[in-house]
Protein backbone atom coordinates (compact mmCIF):
# COMPACT_ATOMS: atom_id res chain seq x y z
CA UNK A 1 116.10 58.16 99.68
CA UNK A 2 116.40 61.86 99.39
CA UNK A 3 119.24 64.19 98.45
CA UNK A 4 120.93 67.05 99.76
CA UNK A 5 120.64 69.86 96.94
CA UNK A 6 121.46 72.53 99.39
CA UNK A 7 124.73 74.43 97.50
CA UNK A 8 125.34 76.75 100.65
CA UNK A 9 128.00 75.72 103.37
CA UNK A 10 126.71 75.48 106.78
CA UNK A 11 126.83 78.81 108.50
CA UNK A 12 129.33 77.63 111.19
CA UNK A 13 131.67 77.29 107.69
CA UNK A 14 130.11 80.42 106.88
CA UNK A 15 131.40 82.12 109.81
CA UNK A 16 134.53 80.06 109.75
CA UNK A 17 135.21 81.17 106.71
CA UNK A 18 134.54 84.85 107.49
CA UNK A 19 137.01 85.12 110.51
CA UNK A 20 139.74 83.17 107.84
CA UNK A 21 139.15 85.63 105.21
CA UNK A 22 139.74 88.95 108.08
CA UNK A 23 143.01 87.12 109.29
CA UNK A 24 144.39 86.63 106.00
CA UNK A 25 143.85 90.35 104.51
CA UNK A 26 145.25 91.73 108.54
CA UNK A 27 148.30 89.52 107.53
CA UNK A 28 148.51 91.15 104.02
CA UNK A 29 147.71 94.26 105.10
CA UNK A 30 150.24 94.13 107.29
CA UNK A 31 152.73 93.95 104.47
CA UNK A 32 151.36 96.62 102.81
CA UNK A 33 149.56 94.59 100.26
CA UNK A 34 146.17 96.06 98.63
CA UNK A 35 143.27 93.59 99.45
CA UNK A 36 140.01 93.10 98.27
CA UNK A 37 137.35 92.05 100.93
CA UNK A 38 133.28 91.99 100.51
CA UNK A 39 131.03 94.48 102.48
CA UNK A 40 129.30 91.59 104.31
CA UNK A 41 131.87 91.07 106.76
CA UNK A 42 131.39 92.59 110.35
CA UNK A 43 131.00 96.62 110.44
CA UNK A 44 133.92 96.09 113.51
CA UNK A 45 136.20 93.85 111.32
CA UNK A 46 135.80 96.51 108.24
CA UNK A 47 136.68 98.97 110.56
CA UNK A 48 139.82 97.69 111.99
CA UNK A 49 140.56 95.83 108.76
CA UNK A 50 140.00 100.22 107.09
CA UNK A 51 142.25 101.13 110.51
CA UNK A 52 145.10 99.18 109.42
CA UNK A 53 145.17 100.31 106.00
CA UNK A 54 145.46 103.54 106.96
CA UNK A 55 148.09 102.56 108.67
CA UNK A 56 150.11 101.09 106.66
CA UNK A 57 149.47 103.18 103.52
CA UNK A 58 147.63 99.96 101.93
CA UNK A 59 144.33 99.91 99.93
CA UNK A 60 141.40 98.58 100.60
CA UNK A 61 138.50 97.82 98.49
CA UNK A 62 135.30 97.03 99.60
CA UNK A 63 132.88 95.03 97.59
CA UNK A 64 129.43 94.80 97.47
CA UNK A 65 129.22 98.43 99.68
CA UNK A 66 125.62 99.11 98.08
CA UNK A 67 124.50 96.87 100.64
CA UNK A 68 125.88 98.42 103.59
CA UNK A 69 124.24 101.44 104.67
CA UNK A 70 125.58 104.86 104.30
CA UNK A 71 126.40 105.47 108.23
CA UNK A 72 128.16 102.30 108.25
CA UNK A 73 130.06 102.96 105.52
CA UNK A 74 131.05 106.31 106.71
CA UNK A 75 132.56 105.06 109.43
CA UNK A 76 134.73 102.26 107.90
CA UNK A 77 135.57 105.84 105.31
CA UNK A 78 136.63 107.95 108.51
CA UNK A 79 138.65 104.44 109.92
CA UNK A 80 140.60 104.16 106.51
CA UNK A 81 141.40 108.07 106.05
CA UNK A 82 141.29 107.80 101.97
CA UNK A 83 142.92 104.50 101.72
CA UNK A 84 139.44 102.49 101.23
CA UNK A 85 137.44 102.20 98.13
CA UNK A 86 134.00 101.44 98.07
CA UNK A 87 132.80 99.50 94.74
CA UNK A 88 128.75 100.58 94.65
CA UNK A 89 128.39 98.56 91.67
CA UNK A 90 125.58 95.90 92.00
């Protein structure tokens, strides 16, 4: 008999998870709500996700930027016009 000790969800509920987590801050967002999302997610979903912040005068803070690089970041920066924050902390 052997066990399962793998901790991680499968990476379709990986994924899964990731495309949730972009709907729910474009909903709050939306509202003008300040969200919180990690630096992992797709550069083109940070981008829009920095887009409509801008938009709607909302903050957005990414975590976990260190491990984006610094072009990448840049351009979710220019998307968000001064309405993202990048946490470098590690």
């Amino acid at each position: 008999m052997s066990l399962d000790t793998d901790t991680q969800p499968p990476r379709d509920a990986q994924a899964s998870r990731g495309s949730r987590d972009v709907r729910l801050a474009q909903a709050l967002l939306r509202l003008g709500a300040g969200v919180v999302v990690h630096a992992s997610l797709p550069l083109a979903d940070l981008i829009a996700l920095a887009q409509q912040a801008a938009e709607r005068g909302a903050a957005l803070t990414l975590r976990g930027a260190h491990e984006r690089s610094t072009a990448d970041l840049e351009r979710v920066a220019m998307a968000g016009r001064g309405q993202v924050t990048f946490d470098l902390s590690g």
